[in-house]
Structures are given as C-alpha cells and as structure tokens.
Protein backbone atom coordinates (compact mmCIF):
# COMPACT_ATOMS: atom_id res chain seq x y z
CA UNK A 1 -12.90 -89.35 -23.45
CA UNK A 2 -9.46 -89.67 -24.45
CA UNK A 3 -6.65 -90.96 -22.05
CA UNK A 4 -2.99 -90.62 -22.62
CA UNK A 5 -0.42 -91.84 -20.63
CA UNK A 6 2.68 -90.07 -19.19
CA UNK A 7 6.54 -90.45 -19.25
CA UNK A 8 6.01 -90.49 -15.30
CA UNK A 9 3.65 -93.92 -14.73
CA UNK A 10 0.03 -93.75 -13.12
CA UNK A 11 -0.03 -89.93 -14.35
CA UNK A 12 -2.64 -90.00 -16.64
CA UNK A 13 -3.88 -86.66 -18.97
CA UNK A 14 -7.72 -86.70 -19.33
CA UNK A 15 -9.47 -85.40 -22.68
CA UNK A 16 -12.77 -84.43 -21.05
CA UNK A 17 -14.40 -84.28 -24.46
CA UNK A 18 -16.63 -87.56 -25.56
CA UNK A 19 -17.70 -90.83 -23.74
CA UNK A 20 -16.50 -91.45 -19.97
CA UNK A 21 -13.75 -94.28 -20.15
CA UNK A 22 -15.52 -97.38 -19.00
CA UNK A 23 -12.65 -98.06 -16.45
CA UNK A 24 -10.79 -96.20 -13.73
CA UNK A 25 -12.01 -93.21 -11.35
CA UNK A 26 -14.24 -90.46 -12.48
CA UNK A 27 -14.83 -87.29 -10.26
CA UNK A 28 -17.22 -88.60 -8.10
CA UNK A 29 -14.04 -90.66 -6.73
CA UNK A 30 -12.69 -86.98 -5.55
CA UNK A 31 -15.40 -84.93 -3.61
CA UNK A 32 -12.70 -83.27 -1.92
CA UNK A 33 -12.66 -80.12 -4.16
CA UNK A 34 -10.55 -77.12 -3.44
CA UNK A 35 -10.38 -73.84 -6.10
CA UNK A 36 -7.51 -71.47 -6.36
CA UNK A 37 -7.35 -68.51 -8.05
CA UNK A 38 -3.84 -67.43 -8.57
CA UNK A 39 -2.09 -64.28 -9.97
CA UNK A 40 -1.13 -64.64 -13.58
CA UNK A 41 2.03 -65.93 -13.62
CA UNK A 42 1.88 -67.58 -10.02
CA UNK A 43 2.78 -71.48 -9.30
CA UNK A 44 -0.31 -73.32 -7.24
CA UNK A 45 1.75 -76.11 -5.77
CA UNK A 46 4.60 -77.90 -5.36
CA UNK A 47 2.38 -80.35 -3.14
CA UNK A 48 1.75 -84.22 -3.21
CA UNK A 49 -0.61 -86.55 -1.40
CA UNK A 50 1.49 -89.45 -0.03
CA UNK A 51 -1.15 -91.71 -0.06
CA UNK A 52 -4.36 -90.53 -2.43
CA UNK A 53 -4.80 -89.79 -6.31
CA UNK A 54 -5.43 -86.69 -6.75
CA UNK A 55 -7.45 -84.67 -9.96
CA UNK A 56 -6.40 -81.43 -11.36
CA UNK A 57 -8.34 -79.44 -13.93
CA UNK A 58 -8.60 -75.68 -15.24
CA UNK A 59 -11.71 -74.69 -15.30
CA UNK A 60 -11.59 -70.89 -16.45
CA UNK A 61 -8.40 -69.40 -18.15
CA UNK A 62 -5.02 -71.98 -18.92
CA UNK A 63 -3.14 -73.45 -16.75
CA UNK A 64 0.60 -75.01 -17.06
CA UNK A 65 0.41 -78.14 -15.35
CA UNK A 66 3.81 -80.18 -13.99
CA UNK A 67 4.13 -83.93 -12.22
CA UNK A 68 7.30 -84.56 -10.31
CA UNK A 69 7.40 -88.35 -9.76
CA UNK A 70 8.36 -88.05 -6.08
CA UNK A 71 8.48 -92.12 -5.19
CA UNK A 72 11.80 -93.10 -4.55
CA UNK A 73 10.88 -96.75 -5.39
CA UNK A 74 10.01 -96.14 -8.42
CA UNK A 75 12.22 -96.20 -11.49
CA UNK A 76 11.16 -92.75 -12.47
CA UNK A 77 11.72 -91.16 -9.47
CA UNK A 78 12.45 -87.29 -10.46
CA UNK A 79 11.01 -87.59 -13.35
CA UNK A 80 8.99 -84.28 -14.94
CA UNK A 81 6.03 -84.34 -17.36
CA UNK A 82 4.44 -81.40 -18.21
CA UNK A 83 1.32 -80.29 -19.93
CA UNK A 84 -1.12 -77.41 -20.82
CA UNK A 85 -4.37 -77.68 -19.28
CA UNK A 86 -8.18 -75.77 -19.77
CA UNK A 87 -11.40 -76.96 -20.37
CA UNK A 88 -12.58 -80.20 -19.71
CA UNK A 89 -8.66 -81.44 -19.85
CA UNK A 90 -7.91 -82.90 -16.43
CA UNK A 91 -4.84 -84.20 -15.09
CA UNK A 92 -4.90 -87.68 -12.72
CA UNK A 93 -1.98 -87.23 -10.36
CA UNK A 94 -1.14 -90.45 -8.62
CA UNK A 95 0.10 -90.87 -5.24
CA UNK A 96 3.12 -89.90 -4.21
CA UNK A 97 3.77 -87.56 -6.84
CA UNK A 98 4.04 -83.50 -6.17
CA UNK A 99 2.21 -81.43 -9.02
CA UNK A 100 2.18 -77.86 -9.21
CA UNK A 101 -0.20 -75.22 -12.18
CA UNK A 102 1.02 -71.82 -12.94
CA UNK A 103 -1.70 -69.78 -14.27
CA UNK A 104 -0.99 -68.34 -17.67
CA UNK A 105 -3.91 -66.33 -18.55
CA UNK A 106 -5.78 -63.68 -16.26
CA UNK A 107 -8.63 -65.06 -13.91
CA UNK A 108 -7.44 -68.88 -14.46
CA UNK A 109 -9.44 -70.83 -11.75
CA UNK A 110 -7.05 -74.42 -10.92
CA UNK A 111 -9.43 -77.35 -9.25
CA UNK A 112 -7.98 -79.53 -7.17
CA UNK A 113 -9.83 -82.68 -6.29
CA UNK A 114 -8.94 -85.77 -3.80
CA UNK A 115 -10.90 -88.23 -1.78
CA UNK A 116 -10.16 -86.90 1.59
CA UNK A 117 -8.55 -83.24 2.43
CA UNK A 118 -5.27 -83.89 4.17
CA UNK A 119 -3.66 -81.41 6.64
CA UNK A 120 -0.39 -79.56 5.48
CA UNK A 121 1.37 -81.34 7.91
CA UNK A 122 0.43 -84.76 5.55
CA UNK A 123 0.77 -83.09 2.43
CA UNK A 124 3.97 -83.42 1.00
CA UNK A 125 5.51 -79.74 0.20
CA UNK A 126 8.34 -78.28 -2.43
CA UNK A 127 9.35 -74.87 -3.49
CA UNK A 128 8.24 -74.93 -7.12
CA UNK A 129 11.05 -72.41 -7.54
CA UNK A 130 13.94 -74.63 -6.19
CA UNK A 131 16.78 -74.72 -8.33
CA UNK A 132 17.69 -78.30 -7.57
CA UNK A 133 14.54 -78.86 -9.31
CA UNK A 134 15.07 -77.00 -12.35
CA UNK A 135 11.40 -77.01 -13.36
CA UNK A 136 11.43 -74.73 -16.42
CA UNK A 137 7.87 -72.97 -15.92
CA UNK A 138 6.16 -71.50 -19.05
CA UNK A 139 6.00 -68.28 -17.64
CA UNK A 140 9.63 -67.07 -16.32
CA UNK A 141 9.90 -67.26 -12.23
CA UNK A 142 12.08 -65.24 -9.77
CA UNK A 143 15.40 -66.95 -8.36
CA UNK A 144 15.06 -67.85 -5.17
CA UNK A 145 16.34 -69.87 -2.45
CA UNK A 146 13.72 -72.08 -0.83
CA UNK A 147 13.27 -72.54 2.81
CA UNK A 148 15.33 -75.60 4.07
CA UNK A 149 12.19 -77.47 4.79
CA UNK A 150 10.89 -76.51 1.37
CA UNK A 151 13.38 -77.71 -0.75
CA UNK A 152 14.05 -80.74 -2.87
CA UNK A 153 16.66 -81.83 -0.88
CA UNK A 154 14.88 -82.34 2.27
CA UNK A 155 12.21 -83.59 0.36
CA UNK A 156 14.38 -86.23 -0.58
CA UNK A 157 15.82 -86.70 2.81
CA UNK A 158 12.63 -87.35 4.34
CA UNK A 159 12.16 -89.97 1.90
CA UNK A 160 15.03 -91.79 2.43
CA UNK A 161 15.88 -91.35 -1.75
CA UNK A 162 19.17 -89.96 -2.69
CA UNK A 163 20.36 -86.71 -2.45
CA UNK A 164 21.16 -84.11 -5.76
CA UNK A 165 19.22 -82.41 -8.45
CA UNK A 166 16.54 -83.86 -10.33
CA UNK A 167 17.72 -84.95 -13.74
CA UNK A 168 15.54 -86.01 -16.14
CA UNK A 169 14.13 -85.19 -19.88
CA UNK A 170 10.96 -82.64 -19.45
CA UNK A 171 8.64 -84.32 -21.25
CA UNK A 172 5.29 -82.94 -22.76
CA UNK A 173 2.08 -84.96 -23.47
C-alpha cells in the first residue's frame, strides 16, 4: 500500500493496491460506515468530525475528493488539497478537517467511514458552494448563497479563528 502525504498535515491519500502499511489505522478502526449515492455532478459534504478520523473511499464510479483544514490552531488552517479518488484509493481525513466528494461519473457510490456516527448537531457543517471558500470543484457548481449557519464565516466564528475567505494554493496529490 502506498501512502502519500498532503499539503494539509494528518491528511493522508491511501493507494489500496499492495501490502497493508505496517503502521497506522486500517478499516477495521472505522466500522461506522455510511454510503451515498449522489447525482453526477453533486457535492457529498462539506462536513467534519471535530473529534474522530474519518475514511473516505469510492467504491463504484470516481469521485473528486477535497480536505479543508478547518483547525484554527494549526498553521494550515484553510488550507485545500484535493484529489481524484476510485478503487481501492482511500482518503484518511483527520480530525477537525471538513471534506466533501463530488461524484463525476454516473452511479459513483462515496463510503464514508468513522469510529462512532456523530449526530448533525456534532458534525461540523459548510456549504461546499460558499464563495468565501472558493473551492474550485471539477465539475462546474451553481452560485449560490449559503445559509448563514452554513457558511464559512460562521464556521469560522464558531471556532473562534479569524474571519475572511480562505486563501490558500489548491493543491493536488
């Protein structure tokens, strides 16, 4: 299995291919597994787990995968990695970070794994289409404005982190 590591730290891109890596989690650390099947096109996510890793894989069709580093203590905060996932790719997402997939082929299935299923009301929540976030998506999205409580900017609020768009270098794996 090959491991590479991300411009946004802990964020880890797993080549499923080969040996196991003799350290860190496998997916027996995430029972937790949730499927979506979105619309071509559509965005599974903004969301984050404040305290829990979380694994994201594509296992039918392609899926665009983005991590948001969302910890205001860290010195990356706001910064964007993306990355094209299917097969036995799978994305570690570590916590505090939001990650979102938008399906790029027809009848992409996106896994989402964790050790425990939180409640919306702990997730951590961000319109992927929010301009302050200016995530360019491989697929082109609709303008929108996002729901106060939705946005970056309250996201950041919350969080005590400051205020403004996210700048940062996209960077891909």
């Amino acid at each position: 299995m090959e491991v590479v590591r991300t411009v946004v730290p802990g964020a880890l891109l797993l080549d499923g291919t080969g040996e196991p890596p003799a350290t860190g989690p496998g997916p027996e650390a995430f029972p937790v597994r949730r499927r979506h099947r979105p619309a071509r096109d559509a965005v599974v996510g903004l969301h984050g787990h404040p305290s829990d890793a979380v694994l994201l894989g594509v296992t039918r069709g392609s899926g665009y995968a983005v991590v948001i580093d969302a910890r205001p203590e860290a010195e990356t905060f706001g910064r964007l990695a993306v990355a094209l996932l299917e097969g036995p790719r799978r994305l570690l997402v570590p916590p505090g970070c939001l990650y979102g997939v938008q399906s790029v082929a027809s009848r992409t299935l996106v896994e989402v794994r964790s050790s425990a299923r939180l409640s919306r009301r702990d997730r951590t929540a961000v319109d992927p289409d929010d301009p302050e976030l200016a995530v360019r998506w491989l697929r082109p999205r609709p303008f929108r404005v996002p729901e106060p409580a939705r946005s970056w900017a309250a996201l950041c609020s919350r969080l005590g982190a400051p205020a403004g768009p996210r700048r940062d270098r996209v960077s891909l794996w």
